[in-house]
Protein backbone atom coordinates (compact mmCIF):
# COMPACT_ATOMS: atom_id res chain seq x y z
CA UNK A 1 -53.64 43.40 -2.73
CA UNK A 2 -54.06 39.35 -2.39
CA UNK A 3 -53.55 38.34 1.05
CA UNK A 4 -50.31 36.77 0.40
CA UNK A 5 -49.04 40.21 -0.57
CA UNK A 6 -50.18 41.47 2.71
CA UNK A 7 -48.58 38.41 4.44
CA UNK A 8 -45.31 38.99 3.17
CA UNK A 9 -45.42 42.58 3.40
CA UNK A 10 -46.05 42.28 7.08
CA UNK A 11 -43.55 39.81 7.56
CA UNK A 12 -41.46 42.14 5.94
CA UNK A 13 -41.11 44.87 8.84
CA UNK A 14 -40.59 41.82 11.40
CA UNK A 15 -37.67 39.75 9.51
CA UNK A 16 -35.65 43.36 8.28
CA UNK A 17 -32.44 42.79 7.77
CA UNK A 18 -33.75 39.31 5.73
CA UNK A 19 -36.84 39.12 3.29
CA UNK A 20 -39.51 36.47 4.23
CA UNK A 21 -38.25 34.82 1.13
CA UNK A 22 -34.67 34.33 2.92
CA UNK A 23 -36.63 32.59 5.52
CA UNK A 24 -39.05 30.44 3.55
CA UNK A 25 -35.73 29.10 1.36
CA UNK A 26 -34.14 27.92 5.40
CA UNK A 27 -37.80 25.84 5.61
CA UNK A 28 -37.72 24.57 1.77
CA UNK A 29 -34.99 25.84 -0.73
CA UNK A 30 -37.64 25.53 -3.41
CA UNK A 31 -39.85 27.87 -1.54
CA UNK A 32 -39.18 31.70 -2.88
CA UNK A 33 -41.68 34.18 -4.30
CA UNK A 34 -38.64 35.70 -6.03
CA UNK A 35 -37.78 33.47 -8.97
CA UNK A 36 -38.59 29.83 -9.93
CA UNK A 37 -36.71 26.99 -8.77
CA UNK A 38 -36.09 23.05 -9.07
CA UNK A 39 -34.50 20.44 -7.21
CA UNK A 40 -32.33 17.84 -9.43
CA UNK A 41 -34.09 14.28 -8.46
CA UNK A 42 -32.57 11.99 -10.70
CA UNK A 43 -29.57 12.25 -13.45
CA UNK A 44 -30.16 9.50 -15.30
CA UNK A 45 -27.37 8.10 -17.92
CA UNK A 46 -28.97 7.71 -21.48
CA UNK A 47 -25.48 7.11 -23.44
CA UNK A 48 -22.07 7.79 -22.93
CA UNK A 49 -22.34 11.53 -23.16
CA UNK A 50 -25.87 12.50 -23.01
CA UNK A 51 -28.07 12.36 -19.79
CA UNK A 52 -31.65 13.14 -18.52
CA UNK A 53 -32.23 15.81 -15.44
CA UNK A 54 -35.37 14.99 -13.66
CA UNK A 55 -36.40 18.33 -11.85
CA UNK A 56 -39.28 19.11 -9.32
CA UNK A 57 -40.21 22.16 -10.14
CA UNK A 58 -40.46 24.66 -6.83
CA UNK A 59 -43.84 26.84 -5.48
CA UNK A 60 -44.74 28.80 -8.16
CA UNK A 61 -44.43 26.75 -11.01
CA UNK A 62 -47.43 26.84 -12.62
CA UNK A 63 -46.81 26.24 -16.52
CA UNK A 64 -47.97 22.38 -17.93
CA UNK A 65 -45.72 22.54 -21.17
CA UNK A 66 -47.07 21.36 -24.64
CA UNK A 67 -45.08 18.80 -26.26
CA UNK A 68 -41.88 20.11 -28.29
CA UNK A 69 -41.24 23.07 -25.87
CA UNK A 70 -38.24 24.11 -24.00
CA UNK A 71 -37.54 25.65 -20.56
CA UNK A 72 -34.63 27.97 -19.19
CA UNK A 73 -32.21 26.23 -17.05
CA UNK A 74 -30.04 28.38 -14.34
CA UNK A 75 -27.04 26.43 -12.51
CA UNK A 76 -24.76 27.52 -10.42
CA UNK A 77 -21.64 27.11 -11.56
CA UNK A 78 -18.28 28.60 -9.14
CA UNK A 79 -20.83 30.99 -7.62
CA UNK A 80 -22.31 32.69 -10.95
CA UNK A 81 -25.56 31.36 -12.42
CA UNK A 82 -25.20 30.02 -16.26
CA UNK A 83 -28.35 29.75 -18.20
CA UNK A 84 -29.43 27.47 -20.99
CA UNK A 85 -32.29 26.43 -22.65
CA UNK A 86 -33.31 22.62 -23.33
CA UNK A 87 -36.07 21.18 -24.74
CA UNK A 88 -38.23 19.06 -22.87
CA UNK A 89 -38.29 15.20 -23.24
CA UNK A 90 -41.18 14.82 -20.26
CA UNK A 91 -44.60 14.40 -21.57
CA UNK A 92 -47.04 17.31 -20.04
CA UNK A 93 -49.14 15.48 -16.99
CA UNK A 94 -51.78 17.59 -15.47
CA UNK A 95 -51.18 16.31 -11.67
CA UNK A 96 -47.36 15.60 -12.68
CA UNK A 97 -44.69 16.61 -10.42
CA UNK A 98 -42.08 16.49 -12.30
CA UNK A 99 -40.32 18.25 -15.89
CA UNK A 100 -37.31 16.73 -17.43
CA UNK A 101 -34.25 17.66 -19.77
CA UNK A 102 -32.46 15.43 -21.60
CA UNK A 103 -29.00 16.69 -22.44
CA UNK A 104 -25.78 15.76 -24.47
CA UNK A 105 -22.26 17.12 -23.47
CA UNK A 106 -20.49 19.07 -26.13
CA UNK A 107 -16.90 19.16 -26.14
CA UNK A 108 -17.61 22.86 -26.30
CA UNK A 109 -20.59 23.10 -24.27
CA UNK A 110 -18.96 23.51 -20.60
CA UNK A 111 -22.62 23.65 -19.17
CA UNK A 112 -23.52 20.79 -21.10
CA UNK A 113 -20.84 19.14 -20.05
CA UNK A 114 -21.60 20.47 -16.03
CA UNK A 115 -25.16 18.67 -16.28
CA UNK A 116 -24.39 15.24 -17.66
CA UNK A 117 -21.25 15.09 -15.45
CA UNK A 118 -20.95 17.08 -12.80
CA UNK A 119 -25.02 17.55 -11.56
CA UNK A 120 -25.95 16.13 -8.68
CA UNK A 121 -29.01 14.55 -7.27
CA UNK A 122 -30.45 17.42 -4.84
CA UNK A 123 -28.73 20.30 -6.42
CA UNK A 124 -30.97 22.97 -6.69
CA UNK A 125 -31.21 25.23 -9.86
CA UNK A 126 -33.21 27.97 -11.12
CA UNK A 127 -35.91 27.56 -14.13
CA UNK A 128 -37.43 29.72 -17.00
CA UNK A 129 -40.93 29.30 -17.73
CA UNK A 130 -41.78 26.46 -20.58
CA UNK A 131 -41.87 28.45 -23.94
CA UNK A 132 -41.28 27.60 -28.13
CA UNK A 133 -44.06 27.09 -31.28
CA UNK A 134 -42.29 23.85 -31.99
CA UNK A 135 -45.32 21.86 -30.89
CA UNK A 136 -47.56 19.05 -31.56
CA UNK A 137 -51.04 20.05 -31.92
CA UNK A 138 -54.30 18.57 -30.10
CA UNK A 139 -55.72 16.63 -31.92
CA UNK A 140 -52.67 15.26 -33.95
CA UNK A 141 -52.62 15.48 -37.92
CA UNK A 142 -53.21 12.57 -39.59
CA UNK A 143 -49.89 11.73 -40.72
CA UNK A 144 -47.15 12.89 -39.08
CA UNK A 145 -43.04 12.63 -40.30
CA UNK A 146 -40.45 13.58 -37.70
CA UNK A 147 -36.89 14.22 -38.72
CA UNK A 148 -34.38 14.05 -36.28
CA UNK A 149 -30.48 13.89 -35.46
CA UNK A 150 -28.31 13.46 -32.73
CA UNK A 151 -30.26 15.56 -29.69
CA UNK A 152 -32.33 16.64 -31.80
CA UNK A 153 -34.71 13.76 -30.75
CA UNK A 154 -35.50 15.74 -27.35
CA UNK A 155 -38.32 17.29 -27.98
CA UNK A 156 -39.74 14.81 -30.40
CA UNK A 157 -39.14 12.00 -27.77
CA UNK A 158 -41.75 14.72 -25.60
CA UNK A 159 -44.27 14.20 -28.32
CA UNK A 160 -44.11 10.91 -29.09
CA UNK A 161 -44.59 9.73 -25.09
CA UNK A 162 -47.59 12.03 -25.25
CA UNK A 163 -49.12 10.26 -28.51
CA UNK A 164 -48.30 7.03 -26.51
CA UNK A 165 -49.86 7.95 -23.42
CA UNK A 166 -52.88 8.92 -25.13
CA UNK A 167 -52.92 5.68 -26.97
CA UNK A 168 -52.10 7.61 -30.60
CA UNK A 169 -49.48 4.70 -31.19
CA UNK A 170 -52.05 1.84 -30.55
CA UNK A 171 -54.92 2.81 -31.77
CA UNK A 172 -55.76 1.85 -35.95
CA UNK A 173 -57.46 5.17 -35.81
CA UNK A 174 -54.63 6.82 -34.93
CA UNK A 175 -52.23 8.96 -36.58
CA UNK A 176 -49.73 7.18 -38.96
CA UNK A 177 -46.11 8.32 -37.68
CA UNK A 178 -42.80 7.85 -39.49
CA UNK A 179 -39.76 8.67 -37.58
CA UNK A 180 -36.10 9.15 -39.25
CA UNK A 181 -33.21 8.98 -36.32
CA UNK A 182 -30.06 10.52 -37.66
CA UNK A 183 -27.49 9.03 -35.62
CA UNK A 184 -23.36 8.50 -35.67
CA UNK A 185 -23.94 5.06 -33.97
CA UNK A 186 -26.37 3.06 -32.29
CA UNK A 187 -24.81 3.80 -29.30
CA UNK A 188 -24.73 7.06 -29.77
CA UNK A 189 -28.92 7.40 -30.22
CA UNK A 190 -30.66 9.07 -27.04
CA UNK A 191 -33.43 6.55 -26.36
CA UNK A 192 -32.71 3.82 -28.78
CA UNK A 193 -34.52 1.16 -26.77
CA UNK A 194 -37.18 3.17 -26.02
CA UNK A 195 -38.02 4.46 -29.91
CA UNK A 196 -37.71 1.03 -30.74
CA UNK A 197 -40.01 -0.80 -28.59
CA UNK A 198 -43.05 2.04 -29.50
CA UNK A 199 -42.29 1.36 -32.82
CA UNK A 200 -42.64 -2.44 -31.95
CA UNK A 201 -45.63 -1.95 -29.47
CA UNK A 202 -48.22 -0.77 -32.32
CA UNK A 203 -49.01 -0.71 -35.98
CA UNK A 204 -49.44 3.47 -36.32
CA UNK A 205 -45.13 4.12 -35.73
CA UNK A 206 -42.30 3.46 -38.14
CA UNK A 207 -38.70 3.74 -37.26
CA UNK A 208 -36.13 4.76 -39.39
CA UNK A 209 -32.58 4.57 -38.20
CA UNK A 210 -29.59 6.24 -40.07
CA UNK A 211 -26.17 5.52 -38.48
CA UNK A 212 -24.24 8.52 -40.25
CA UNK A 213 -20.87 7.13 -39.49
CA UNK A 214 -21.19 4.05 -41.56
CA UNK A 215 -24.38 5.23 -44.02
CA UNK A 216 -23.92 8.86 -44.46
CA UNK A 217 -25.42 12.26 -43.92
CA UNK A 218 -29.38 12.39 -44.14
CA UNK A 219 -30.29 14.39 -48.02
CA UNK A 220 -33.21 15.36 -49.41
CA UNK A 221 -33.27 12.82 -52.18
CA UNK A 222 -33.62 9.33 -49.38
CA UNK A 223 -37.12 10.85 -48.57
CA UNK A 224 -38.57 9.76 -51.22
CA UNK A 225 -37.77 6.06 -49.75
CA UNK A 226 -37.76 7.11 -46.28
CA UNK A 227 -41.18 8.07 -46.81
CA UNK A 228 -42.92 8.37 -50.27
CA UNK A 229 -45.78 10.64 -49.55
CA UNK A 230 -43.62 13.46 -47.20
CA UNK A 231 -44.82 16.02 -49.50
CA UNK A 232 -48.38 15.52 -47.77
CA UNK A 233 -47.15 15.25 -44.70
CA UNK A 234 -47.00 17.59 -41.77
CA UNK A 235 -43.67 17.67 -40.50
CA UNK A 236 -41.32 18.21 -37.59
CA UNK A 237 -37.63 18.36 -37.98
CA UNK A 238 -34.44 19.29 -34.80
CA UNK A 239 -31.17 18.45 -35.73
CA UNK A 240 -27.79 19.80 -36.42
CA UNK A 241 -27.63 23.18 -38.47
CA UNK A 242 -26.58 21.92 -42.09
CA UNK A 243 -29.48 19.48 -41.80
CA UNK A 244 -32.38 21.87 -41.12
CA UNK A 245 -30.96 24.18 -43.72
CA UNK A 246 -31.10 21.64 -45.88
CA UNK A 247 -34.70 20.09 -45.21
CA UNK A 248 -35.70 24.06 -45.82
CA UNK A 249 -34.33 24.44 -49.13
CA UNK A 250 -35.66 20.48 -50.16
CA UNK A 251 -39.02 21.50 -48.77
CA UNK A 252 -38.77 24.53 -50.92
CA UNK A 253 -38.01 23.22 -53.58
CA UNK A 254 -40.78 21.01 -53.82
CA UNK A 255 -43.39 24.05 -53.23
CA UNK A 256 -44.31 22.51 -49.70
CA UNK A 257 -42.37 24.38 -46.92
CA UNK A 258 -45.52 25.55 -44.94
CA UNK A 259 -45.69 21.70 -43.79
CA UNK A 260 -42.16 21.82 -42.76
CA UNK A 261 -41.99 22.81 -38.66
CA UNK A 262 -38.15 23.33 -37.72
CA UNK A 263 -36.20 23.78 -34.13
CA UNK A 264 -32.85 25.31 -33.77
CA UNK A 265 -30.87 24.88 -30.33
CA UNK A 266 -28.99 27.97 -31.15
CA UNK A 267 -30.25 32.02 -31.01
CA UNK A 268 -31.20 33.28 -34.52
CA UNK A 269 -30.55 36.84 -34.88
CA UNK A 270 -32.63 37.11 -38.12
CA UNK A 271 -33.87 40.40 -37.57
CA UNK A 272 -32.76 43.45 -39.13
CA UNK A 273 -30.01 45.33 -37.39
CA UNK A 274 -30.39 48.73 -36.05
CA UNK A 275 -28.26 52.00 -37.51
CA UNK A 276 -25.84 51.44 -34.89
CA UNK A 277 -24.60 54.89 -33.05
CA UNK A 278 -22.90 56.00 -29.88
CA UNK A 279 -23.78 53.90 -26.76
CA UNK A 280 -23.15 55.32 -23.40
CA UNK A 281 -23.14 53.70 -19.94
CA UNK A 282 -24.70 56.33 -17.44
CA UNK A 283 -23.23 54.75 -14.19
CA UNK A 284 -19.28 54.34 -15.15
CA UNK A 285 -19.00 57.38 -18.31
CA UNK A 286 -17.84 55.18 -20.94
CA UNK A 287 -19.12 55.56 -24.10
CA UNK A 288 -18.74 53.12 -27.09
CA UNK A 289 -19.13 53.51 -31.72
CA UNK A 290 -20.86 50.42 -32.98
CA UNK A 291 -22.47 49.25 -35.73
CA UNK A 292 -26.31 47.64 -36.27
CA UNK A 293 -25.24 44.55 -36.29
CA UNK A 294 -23.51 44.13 -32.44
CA UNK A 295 -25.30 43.49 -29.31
CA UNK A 296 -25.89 45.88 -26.38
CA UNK A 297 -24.32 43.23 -24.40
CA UNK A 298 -21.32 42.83 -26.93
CA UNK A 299 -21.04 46.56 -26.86
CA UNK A 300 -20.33 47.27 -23.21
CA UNK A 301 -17.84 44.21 -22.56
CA UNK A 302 -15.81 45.32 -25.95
CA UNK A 303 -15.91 48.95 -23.95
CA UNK A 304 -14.55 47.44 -20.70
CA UNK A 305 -18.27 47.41 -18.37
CA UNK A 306 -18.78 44.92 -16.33
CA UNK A 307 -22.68 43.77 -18.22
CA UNK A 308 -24.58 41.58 -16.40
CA UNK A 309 -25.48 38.13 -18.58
CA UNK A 310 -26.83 34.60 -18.09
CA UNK A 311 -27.76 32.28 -21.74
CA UNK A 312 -26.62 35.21 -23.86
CA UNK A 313 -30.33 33.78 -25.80
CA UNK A 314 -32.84 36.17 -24.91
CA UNK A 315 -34.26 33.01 -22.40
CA UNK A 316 -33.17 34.24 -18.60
CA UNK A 317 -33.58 37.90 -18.63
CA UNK A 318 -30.33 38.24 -16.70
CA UNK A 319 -28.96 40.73 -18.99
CA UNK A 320 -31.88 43.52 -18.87
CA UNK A 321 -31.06 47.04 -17.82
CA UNK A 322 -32.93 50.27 -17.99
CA UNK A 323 -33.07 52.21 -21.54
CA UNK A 324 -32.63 55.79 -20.08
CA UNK A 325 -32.77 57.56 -23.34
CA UNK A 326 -32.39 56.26 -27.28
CA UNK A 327 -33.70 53.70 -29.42
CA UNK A 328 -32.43 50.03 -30.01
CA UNK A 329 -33.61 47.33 -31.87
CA UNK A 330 -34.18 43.28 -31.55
CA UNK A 331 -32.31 41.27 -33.70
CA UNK A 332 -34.47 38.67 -33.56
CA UNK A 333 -37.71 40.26 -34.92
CA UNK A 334 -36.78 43.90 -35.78
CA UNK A 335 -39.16 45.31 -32.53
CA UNK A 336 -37.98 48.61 -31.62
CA UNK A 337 -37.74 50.38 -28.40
CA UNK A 338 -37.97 54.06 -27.68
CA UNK A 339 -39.32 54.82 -24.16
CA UNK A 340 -37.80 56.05 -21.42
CA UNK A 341 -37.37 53.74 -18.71
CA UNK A 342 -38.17 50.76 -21.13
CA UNK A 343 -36.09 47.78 -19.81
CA UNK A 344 -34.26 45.94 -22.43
CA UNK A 345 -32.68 42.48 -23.07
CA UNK A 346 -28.86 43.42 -23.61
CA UNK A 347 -27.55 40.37 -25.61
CA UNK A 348 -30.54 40.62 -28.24
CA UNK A 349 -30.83 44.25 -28.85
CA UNK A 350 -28.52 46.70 -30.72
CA UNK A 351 -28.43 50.51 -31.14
CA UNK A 352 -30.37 51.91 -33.41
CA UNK A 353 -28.64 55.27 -32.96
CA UNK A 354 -27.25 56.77 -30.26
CA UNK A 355 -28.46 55.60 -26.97
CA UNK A 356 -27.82 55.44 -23.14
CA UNK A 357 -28.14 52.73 -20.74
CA UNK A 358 -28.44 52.78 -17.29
CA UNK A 359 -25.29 50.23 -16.31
């Protein structure tokens, strides 16, 4: 048992009704051994609707990101945690003290829409460990194409202030970089100044701005002027839906989809589903028929029981209760899950005949 165990243990039996943790969070809120936390330092306006969240991450935090990654977000909201997941726009620093998000409010994003508007400096909120493959390797390939749209740019933005910090962008050894902003306006593009003075600042970046209001939607057919040699290229790509499911099928196409590298902001249930069965909820009797294809989580609201959730993404763990007895399945990879006592994430599993959960 590590001596902080011991500590805590001990302080236990003297602070009973309260945990030592309820005490260390009246010395420093961001002091808990319970979850991870973050204080809001800056919200800092990017456009009209999008905004970065500079957040010092709590005791505990103990994760340097890689570049392209995102992080779980938890923020209290009318006295019930909401959680999201955003991608990272800071640059990893070993002896930084700081992560960021940069965010853009939806019209039907009322999170979203709570960060860029209604967050302020000081608030504290809870965080998810960094996490995602959508990365930029160490060292960088030699020629590098990123495709982006609308906030899409986040987690490039995290790569590119890395390759600038390590002097990537200045350096005639460096990779060569071609960037393609998909955009409705100029004033719409999160870090338009910024993307254009690196591309200004040295000879290894090129910028590529589309304005899609006025110029149209991004298709497979302007790479070839965007950027002749793409096919050789290792590329990264974040953007709206329709866009990455188009880069997928051009990259296809063309017989070179293993250089493609894509990020979706929303959950992809790609797995297969389970057989679907009879679900029952041990602590209130009710009992519900679905098919493979609904969640656990889906499942018990439709039957009226009050199911704990947070992202509804598989990021906060919020949802997890005990299988008692069963088998269910992940919809995002197809894992299955058999054992007693296993505890399971509600709003990515589904049954995969009958089952029982302890809720």
């Amino acid at each position: 048992m590590s001596t902080w165990t011991r500590l805590r243990t001990a302080a236990s039996g003297l602070t009973t009704p309260l945990q030592p943790d309820d005490y260390l969070r009246l010395i420093n809120p961001l002091w808990t051994a319970r979850e991870l936390r973050g204080r809001v330092d800056k919200v800092i306006r990017e456009t009209e609707d999008a905004a970065t969240i500079v957040i010092r991450p709590g005791w505990g935090w103990r994760w340097p990101h890689q570049p392209g990654q995102y992080i779980g977000i938890g923020v209290d909201v009318d006295g019930r945690y909401h959680w999201r997941s955003y991608s990272l726009s800071s640059p990893p620093r070993r002896r930084g003290r700081h992560v960021a998000v940069t965010v853009r409010a939806m019209p039907e994003g009322f999170i979203s829409d709570h960060l860029v508007n209604g967050l302020a400096p000081g608030t504290i909120v809870r965080l998810a460990a960094p996490q995602g493959d959508f990365v930029l390797p160490d060292p960088p390939p030699p020629r590098i194409l990123f495709l982006v749209a609308g906030s899409g740019v986040t987690p490039v933005m995290a790569m590119l202030r890395t390759l600038a910090r390590r002097g990537h962008l200045s350096d005639e050894e460096g990779p060569d970089i071609v960037v393609h902003y998909s955009s409705p306006t100029p004033e719409r593009m999160i870090f338009r100044d910024e993307l254009r003075e690196l591309a200004d600042a040295g000879p290894r970046m090129t910028l590529h701005e589309l304005h899609t209001d006025s110029d149209g939607m991004l298709a497979g057919e302007h790479l070839d002027e965007i950027c002749p040699d793409w096919r050789e290229r290792e590329t990264w790509a974040c953007g709206p839906g329709p866009m990455l499911d188009m880069l997928c099928e051009h990259y296809e196409a063309a017989g070179v989809l293993d250089k493609l590298h894509i990020e979706r902001f929303s959950l992809e249930l790609g797995g297969e589903g389970g057989e679907g069965g009879t679900i029952r909820f041990r602590n209130t009797g009710k009992t519900i028929d679905v098919d493979g294809a609904t969640t656990l989580l889906e499942a018990g609201e439709d039957a009226g029981v009050g199911m704990p959730y947070g992202c509804r993404m598989g990021i906060c763990h919020t949802c997890t209760v005990t299988l008692v007895q069963g088998r269910v399945r992940d919809l995002r990879n197809g894992q299955e899950f058999a054992d007693t006592n296993d505890r399971i994430q509600t709003c990515v599993t589904a049954a995969a005949g009958d089952c029982e959960l302890d809720i």
